[in-house]
C-alpha atoms as a PDB file:
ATOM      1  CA  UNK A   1      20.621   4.263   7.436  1.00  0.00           C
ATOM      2  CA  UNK A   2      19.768   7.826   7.259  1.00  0.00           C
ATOM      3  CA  UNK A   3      16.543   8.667   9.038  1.00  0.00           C
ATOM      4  CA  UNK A   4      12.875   9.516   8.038  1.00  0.00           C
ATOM      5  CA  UNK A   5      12.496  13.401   8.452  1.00  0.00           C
ATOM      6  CA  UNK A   6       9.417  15.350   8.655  1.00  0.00           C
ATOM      7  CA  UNK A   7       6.488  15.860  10.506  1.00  0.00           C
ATOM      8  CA  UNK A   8       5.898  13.344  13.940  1.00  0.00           C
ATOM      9  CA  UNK A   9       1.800  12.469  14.327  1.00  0.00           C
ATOM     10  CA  UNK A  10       2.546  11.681  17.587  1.00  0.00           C
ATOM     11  CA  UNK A  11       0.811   7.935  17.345  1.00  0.00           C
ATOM     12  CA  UNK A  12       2.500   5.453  18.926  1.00  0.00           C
ATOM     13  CA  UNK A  13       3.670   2.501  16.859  1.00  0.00           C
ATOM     14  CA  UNK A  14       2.024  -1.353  16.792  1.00  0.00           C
ATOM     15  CA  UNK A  15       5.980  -2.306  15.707  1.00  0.00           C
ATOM     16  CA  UNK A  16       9.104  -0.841  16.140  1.00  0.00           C
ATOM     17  CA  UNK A  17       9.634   1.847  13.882  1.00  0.00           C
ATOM     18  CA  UNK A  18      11.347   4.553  11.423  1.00  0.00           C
ATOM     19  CA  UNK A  19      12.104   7.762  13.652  1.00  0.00           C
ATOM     20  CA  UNK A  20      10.583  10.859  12.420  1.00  0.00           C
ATOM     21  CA  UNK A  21      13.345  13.676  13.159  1.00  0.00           C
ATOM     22  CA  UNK A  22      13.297  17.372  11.698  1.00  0.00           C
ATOM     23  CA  UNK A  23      16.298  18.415   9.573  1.00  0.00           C
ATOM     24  CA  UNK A  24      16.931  21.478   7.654  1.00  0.00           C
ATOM     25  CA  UNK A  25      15.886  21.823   4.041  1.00  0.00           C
ATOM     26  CA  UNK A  26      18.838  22.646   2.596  1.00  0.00           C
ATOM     27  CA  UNK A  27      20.520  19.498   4.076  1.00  0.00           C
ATOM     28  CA  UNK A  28      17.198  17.509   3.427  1.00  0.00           C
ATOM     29  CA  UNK A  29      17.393  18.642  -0.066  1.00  0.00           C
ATOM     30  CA  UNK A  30      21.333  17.696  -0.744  1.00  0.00           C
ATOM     31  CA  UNK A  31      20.772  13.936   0.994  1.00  0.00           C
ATOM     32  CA  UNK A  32      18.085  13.463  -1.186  1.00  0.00           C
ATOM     33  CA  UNK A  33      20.614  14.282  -4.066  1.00  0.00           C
ATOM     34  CA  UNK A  34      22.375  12.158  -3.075  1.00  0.00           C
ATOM     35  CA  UNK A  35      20.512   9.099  -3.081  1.00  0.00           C
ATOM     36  CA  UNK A  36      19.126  10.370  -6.451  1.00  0.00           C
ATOM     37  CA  UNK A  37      22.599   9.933  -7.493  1.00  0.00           C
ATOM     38  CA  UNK A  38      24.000   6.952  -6.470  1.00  0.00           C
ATOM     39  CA  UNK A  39      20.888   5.148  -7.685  1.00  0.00           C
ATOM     40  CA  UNK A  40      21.711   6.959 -11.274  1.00  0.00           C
ATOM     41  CA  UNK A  41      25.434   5.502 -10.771  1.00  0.00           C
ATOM     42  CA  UNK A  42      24.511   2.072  -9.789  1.00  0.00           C
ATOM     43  CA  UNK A  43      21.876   1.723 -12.983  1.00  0.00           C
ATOM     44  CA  UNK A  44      24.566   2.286 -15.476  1.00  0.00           C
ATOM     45  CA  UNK A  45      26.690  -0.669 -14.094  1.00  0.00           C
ATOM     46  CA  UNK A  46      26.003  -3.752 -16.646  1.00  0.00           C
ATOM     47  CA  UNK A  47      23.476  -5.741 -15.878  1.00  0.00           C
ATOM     48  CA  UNK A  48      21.805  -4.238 -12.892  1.00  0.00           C
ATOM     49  CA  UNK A  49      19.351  -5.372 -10.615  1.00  0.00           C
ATOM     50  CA  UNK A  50      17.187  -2.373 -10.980  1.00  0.00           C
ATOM     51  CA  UNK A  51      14.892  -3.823  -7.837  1.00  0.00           C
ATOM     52  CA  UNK A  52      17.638  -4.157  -5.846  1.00  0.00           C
ATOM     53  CA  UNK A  53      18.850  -0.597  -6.522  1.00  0.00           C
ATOM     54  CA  UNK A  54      15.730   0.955  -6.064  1.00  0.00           C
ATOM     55  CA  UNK A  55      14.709  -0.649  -2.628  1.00  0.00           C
ATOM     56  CA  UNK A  56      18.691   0.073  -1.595  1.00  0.00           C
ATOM     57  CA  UNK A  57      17.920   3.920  -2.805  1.00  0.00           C
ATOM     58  CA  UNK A  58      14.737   3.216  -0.415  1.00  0.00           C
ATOM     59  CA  UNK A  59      16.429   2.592   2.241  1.00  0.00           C
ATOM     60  CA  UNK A  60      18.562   5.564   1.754  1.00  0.00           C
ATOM     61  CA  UNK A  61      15.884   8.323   1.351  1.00  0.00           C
ATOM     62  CA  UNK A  62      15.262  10.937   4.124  1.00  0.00           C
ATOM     63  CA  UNK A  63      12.017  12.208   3.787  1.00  0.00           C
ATOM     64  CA  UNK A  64       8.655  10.882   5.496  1.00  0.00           C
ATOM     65  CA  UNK A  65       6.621  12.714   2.744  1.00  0.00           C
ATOM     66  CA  UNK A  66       6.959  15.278   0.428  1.00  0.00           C
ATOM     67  CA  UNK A  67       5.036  17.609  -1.983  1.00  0.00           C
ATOM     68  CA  UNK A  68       6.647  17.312  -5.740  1.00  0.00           C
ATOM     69  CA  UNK A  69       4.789  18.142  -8.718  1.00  0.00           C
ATOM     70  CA  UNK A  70       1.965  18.951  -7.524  1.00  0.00           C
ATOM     71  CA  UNK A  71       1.419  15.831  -5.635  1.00  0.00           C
ATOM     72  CA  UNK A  72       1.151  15.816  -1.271  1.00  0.00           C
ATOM     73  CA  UNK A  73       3.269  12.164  -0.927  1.00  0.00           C
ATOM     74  CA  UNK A  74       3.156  10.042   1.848  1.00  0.00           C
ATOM     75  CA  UNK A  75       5.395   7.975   2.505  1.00  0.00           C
ATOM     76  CA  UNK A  76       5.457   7.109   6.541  1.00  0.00           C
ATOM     77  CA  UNK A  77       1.761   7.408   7.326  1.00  0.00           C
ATOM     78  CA  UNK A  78       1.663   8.465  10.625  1.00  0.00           C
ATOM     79  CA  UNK A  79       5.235   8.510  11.655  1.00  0.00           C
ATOM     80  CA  UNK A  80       4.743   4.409  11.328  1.00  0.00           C
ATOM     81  CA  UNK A  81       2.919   2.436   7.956  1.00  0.00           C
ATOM     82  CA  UNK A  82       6.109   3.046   5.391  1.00  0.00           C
ATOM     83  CA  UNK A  83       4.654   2.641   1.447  1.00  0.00           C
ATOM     84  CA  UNK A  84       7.704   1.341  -0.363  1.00  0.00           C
ATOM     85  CA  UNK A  85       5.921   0.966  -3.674  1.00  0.00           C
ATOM     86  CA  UNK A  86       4.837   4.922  -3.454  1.00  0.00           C
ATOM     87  CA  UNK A  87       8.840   5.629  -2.699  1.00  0.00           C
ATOM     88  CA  UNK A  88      10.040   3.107  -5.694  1.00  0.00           C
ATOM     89  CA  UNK A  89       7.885   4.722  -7.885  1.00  0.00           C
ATOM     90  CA  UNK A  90       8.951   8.175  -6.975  1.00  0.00           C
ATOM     91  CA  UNK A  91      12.819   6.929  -7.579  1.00  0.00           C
ATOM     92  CA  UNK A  92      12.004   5.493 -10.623  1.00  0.00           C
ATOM     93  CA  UNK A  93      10.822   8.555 -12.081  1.00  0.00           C
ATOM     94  CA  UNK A  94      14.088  10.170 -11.535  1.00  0.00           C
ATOM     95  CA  UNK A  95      15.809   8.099 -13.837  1.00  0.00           C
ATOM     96  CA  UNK A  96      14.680   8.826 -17.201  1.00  0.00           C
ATOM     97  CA  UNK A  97      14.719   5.908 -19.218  1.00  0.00           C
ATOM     98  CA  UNK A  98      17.105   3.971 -17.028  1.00  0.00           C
ATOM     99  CA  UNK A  99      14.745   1.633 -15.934  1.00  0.00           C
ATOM    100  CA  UNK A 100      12.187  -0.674 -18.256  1.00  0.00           C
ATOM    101  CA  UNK A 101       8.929   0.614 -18.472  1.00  0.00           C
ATOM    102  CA  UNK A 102       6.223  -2.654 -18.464  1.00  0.00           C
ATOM    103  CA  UNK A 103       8.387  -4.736 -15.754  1.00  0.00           C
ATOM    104  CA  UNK A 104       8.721  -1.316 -13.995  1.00  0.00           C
ATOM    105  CA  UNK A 105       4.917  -1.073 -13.952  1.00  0.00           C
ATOM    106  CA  UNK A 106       4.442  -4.871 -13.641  1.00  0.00           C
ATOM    107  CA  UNK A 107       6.538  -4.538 -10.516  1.00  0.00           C
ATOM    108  CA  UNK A 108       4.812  -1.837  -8.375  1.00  0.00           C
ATOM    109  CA  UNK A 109       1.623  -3.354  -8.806  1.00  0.00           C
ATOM    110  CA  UNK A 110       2.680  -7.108  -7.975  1.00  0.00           C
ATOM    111  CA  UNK A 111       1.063  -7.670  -4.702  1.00  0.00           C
ATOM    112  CA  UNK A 112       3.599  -9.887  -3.302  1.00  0.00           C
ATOM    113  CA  UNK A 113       4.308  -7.630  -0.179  1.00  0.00           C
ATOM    114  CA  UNK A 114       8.538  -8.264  -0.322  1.00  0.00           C
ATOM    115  CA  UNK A 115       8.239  -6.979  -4.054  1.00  0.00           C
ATOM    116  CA  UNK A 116       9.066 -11.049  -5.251  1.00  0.00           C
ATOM    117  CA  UNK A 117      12.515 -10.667  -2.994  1.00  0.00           C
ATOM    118  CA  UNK A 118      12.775 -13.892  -0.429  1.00  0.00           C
ATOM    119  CA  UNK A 119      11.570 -12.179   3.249  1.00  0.00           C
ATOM    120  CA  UNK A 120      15.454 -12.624   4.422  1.00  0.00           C
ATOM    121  CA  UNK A 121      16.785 -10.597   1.368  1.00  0.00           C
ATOM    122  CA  UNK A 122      14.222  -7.891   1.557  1.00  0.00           C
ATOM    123  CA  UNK A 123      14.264  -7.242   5.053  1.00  0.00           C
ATOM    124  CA  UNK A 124      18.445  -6.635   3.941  1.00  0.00           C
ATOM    125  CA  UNK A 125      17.622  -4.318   0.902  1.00  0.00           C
ATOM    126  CA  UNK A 126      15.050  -2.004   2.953  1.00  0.00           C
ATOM    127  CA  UNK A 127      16.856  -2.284   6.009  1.00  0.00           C
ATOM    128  CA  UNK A 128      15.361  -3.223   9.402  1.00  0.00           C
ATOM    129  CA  UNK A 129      13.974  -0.316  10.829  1.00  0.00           C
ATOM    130  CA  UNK A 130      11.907   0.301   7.371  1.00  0.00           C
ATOM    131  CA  UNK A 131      11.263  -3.414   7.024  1.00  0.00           C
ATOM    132  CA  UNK A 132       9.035  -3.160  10.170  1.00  0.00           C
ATOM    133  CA  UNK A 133       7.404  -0.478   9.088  1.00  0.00           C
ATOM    134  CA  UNK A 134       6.642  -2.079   5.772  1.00  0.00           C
ATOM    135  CA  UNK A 135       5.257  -4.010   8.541  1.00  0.00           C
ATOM    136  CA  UNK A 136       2.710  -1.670   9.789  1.00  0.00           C
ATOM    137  CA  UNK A 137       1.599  -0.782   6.116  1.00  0.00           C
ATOM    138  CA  UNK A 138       1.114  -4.247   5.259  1.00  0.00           C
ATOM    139  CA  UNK A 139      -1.252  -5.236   8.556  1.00  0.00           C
ATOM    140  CA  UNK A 140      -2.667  -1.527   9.031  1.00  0.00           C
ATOM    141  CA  UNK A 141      -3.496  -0.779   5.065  1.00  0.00           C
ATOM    142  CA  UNK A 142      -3.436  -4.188   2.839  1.00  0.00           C
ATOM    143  CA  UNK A 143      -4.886  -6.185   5.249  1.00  0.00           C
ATOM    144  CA  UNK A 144      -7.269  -3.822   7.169  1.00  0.00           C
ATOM    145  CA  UNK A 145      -8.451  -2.957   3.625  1.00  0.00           C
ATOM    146  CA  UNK A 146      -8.876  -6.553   2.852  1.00  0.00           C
ATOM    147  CA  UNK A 147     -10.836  -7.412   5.671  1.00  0.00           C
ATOM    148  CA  UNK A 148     -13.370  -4.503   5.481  1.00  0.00           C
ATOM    149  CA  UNK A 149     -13.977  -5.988   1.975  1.00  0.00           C
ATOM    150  CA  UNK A 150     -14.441  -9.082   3.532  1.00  0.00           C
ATOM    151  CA  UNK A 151     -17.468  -8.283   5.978  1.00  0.00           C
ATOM    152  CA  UNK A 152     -19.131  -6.104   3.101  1.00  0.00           C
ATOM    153  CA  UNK A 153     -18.787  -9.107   1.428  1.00  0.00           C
ATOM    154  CA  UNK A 154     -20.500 -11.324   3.988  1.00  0.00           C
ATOM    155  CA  UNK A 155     -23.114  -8.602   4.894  1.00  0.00           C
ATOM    156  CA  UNK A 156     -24.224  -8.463   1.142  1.00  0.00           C
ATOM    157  CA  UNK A 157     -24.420 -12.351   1.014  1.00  0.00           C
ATOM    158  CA  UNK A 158     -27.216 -12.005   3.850  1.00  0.00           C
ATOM    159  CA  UNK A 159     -28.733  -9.888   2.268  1.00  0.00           C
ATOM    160  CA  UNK A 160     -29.284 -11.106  -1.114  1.00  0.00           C
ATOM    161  CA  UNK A 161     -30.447 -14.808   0.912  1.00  0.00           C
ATOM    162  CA  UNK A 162     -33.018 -12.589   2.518  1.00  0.00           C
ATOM    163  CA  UNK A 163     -34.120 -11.436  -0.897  1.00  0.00           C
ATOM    164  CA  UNK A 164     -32.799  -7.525  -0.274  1.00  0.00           C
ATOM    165  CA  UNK A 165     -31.124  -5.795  -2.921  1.00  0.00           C
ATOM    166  CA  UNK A 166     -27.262  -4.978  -1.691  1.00  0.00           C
ATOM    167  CA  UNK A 167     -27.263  -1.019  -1.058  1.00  0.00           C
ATOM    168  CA  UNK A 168     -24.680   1.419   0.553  1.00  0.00           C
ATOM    169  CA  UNK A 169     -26.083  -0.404   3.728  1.00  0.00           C
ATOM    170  CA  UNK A 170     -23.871  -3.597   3.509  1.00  0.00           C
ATOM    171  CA  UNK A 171     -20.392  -0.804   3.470  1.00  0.00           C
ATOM    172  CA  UNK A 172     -22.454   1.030   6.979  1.00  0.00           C
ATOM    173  CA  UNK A 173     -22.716  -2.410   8.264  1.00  0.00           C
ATOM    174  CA  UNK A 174     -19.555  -3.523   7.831  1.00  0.00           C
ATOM    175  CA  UNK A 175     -17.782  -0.344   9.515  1.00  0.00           C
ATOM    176  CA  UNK A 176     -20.256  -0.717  12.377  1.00  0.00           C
ATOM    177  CA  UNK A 177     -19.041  -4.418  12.967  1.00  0.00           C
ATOM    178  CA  UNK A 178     -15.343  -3.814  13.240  1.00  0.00           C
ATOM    179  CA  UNK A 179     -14.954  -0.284  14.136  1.00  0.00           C
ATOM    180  CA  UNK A 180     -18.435   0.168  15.902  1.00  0.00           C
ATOM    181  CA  UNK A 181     -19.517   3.322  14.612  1.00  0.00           C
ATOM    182  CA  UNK A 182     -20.860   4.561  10.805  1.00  0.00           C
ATOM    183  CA  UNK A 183     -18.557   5.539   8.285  1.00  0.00           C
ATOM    184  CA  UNK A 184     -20.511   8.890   7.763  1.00  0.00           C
ATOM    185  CA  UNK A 185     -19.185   9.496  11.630  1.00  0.00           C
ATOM    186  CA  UNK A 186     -15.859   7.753  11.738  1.00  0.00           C
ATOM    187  CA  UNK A 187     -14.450   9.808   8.424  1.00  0.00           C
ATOM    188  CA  UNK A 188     -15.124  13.267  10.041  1.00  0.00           C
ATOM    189  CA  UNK A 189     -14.008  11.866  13.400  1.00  0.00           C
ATOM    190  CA  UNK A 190     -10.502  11.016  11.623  1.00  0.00           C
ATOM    191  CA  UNK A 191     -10.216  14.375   9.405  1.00  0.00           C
ATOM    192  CA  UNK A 192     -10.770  16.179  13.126  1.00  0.00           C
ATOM    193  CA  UNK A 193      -7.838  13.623  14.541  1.00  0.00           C
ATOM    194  CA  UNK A 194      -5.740  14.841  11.616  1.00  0.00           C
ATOM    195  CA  UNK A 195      -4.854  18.204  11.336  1.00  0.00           C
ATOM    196  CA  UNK A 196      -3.646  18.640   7.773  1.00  0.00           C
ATOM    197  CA  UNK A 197      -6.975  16.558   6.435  1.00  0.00           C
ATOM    198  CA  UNK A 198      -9.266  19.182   8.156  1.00  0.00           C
ATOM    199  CA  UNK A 199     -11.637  20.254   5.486  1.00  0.00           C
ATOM    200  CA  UNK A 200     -14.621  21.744   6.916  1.00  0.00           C
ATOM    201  CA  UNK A 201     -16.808  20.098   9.415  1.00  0.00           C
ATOM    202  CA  UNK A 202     -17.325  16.817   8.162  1.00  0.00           C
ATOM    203  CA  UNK A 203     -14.465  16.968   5.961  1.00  0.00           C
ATOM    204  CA  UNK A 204     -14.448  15.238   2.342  1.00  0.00           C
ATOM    205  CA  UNK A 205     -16.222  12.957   0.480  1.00  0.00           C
ATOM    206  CA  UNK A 206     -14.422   9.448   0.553  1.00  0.00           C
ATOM    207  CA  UNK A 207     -15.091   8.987  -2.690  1.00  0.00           C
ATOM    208  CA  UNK A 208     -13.723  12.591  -3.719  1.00  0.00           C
ATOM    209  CA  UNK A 209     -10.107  11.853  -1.277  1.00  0.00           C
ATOM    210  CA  UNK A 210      -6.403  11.326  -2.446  1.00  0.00           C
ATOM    211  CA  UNK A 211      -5.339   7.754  -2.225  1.00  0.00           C
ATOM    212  CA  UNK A 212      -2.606   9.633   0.872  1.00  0.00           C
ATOM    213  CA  UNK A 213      -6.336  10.447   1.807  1.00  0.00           C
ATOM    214  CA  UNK A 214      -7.566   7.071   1.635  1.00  0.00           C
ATOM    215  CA  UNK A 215      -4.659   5.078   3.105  1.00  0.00           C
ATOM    216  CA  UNK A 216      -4.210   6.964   6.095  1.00  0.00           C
ATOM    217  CA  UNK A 217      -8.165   6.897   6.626  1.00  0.00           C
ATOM    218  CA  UNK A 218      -7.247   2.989   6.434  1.00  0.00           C
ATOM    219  CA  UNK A 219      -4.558   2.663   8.961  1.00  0.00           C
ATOM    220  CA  UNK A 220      -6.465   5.264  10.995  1.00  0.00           C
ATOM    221  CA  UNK A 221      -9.409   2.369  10.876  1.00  0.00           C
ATOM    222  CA  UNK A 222      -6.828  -0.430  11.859  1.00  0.00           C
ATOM    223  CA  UNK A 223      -5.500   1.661  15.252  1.00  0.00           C
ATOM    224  CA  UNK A 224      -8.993   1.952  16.586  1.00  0.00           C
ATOM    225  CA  UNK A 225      -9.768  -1.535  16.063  1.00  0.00           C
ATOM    226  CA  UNK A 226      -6.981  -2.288  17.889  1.00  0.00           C
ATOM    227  CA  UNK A 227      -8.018  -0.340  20.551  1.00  0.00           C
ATOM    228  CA  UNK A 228     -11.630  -1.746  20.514  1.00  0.00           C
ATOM    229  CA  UNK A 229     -11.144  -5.643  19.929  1.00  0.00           C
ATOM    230  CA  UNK A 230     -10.160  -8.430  22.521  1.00  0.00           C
ATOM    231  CA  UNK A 231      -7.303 -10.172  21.166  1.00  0.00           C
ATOM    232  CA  UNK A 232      -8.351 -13.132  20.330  1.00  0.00           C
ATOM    233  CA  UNK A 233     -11.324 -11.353  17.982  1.00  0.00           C
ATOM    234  CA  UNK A 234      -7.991  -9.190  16.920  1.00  0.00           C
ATOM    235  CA  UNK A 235      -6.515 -12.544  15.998  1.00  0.00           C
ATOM    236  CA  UNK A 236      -9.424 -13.592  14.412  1.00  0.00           C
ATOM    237  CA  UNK A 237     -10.042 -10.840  12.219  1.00  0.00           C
ATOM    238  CA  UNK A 238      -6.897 -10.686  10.727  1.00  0.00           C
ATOM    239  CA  UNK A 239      -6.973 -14.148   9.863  1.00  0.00           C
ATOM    240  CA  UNK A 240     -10.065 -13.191   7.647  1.00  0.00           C
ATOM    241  CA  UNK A 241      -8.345 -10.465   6.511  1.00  0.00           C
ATOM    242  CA  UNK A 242      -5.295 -12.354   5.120  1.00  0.00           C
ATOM    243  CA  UNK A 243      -7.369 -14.747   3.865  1.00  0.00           C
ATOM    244  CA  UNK A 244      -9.236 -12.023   1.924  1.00  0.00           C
ATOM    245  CA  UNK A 245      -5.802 -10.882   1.022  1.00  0.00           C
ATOM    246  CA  UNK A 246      -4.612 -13.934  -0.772  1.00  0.00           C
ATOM    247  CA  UNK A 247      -8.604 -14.651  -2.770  1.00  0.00           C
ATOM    248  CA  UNK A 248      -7.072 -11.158  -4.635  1.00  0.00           C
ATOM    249  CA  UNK A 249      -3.771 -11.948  -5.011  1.00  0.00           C
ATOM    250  CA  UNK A 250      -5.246 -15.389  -6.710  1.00  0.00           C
ATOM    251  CA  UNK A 251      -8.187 -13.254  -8.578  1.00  0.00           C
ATOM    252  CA  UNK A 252      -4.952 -10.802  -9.838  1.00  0.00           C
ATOM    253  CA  UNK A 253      -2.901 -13.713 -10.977  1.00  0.00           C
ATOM    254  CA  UNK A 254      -5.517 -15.058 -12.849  1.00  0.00           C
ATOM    255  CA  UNK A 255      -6.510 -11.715 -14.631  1.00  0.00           C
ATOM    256  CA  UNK A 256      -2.579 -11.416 -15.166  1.00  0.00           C
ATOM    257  CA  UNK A 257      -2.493 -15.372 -16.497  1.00  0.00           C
ATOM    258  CA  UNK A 258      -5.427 -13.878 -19.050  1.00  0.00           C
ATOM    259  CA  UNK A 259      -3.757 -11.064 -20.111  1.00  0.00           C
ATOM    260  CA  UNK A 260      -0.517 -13.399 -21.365  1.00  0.00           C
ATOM    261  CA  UNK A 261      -2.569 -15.736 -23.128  1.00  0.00           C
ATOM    262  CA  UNK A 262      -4.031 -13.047 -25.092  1.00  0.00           C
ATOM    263  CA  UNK A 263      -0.344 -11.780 -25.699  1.00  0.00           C
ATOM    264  CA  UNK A 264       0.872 -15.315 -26.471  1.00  0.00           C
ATOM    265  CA  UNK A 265      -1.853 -16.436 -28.842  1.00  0.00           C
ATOM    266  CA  UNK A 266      -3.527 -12.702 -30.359  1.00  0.00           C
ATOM    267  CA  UNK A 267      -5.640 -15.029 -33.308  1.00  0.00           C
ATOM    268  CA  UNK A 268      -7.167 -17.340 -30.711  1.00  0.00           C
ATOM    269  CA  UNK A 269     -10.754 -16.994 -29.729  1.00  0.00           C
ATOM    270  CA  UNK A 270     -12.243 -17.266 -26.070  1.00  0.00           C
ATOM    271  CA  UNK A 271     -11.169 -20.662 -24.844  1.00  0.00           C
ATOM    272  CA  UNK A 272      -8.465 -21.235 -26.736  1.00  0.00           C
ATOM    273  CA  UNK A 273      -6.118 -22.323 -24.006  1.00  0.00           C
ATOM    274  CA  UNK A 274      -6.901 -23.328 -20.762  1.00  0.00           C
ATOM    275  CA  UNK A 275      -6.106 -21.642 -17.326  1.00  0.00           C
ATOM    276  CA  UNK A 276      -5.422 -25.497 -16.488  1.00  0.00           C
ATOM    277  CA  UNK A 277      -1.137 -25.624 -16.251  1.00  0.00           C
ATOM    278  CA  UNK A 278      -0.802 -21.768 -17.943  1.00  0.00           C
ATOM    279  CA  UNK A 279       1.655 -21.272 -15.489  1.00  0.00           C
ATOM    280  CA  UNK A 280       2.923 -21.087 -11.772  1.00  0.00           C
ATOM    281  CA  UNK A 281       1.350 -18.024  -9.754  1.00  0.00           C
ATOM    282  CA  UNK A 282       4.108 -16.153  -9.005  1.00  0.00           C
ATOM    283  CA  UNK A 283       2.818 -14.556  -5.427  1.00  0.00           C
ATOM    284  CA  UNK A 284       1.294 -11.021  -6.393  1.00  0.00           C
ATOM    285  CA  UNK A 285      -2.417  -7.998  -3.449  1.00  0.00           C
ATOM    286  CA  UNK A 286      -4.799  -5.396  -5.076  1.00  0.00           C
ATOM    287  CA  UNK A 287      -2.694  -2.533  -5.963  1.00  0.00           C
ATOM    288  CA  UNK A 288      -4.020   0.496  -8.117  1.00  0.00           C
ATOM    289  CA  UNK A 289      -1.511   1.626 -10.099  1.00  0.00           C
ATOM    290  CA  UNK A 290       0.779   5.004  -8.910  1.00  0.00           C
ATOM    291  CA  UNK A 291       2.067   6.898 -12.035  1.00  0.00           C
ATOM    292  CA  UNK A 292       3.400  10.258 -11.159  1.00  0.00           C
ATOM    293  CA  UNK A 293       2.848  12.532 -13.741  1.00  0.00           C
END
């Protein structure tokens, strides 16, 4: 398996990882071509598994990130959290019409974290080295994300019991509990950290930052609190976090359960058919969706 090329944060991995080597463009450029191709060839044979094709091209690609149309895409955040999804996406949009649009969509944005493959068969497709860091993304983005929403959660619960209205106070709260320090000092601390995310002295806006931005502000998050927590409050946390993590992937599956019936029956009014027995979840996590343009 060829491997990840460009730029090498320096931070040392929580899992074995993808190695981060420099290659020339003009080789970069014709491997990528490569895999570009082959993908195009294995589409046109009958009945395809297009999943399986793209996360094989995924396993294939070169680059760590890239810039392309416009966009700054990153795809190993910090030489160690690997975003298949982002890379799938970018494949599929290489392809023309090759692929089908709604289960392409439906797809990305399933949260099941092996893409609805069984764990043995993904870890095959993506190939070890990217499987762990898959890894990394999953614990260190999804999860970290999860539990931060979790504590908010809990800190605006107090609140409201003590008869306070929930403010921007129960997101300061929350940061100071697992990363012991204010957000307004921990995002300026991490654009300092990170060279190409220097913008001025206290950097940007959260809510004004790319979703790169945002994600490797995330797993930035996650490797202090590694740093800061005993493990057995490590081991707790991410407990709450998973558990977090699946209350979304059940609160997706639901809205996606809703959005069928409406298909399935477009005459019915509200409460036409019961949730009761629509349907078996099939394992989705919170995903925005990631349309290149």
């Amino acid at each position: 398996m060829p491997e990840l090329s460009p730029k090498n944060t320096g931070h040392e991995a929580t899992e074995p990882t993808v190695k981060v080597v420099h290659v020339p463009d003009a080789a970069m450029n014709r491997e990528v071509g490569k895999v570009i191709a082959a993908l195009k060839k294995r589409l046109r044979v009958p009945e395809c598994d297009w999943k399986a094709a793209l996360l094989e091209a995924v396993a294939q690609w070169p680059l760590a990130d890239e810039d392309t149309e416009g966009q700054r895409l990153d795809y190993l955040i910090g030489g160690e959290a690997f975003d298949w999804r982002l890379l799938a996406l970018r494949l599929a949009g290489t392809v023309g019409d090759a692929l089908p649009p709604a289960a392409l969509n439906s797809w990305i944005n399933d949260p099941d974290p092996a893409g609805g493959f069984a764990e043995a068969e993904f870890t095959r497709l993506l190939g070890v080295e990217k499987y762990r860091s898959h890894l990394n993304y999953f614990y260190g983005v999804t999860v970290e994300r999860a539990l931060l929403a979790s504590v908010e959660a809990e800190v605006t619960k107090r609140q409201v019991a003590l008869g306070v209205s929930a403010t921007e106070r129960s997101r300061d709260e929350a940061f100071e509990r697992l990363y012991e320090a204010p957000y307004e000092s921990l995002w300026p601390e991490f654009c300092a950290e990170d060279k190409e995310r220097q913008r001025g002295e206290s950097g940007p806006k959260r809510d004004h930052a790319s979703l790169a931005d945002v994600d490797a502000f995330t797993y930035w998050l996650f490797k202090r609190r590694m740093k800061l927590m005993d493990p057995a409050r490590l081991a707790s946390d991410t407990r709450k976090g998973l558990t977090q993590f699946e209350r979304m992937r059940v609160a997706q599956e639901r809205r996606l359960l809703d959005r069928l019936t409406e298909r399935a029956v477009p005459n019915a009014g509200e409460g036409a058919l019961s949730r009761e027995g629509a349907g078996e979840n099939p394992r989705p996590v919170k995903r925005r969706n990631r349309h290149l343009q």
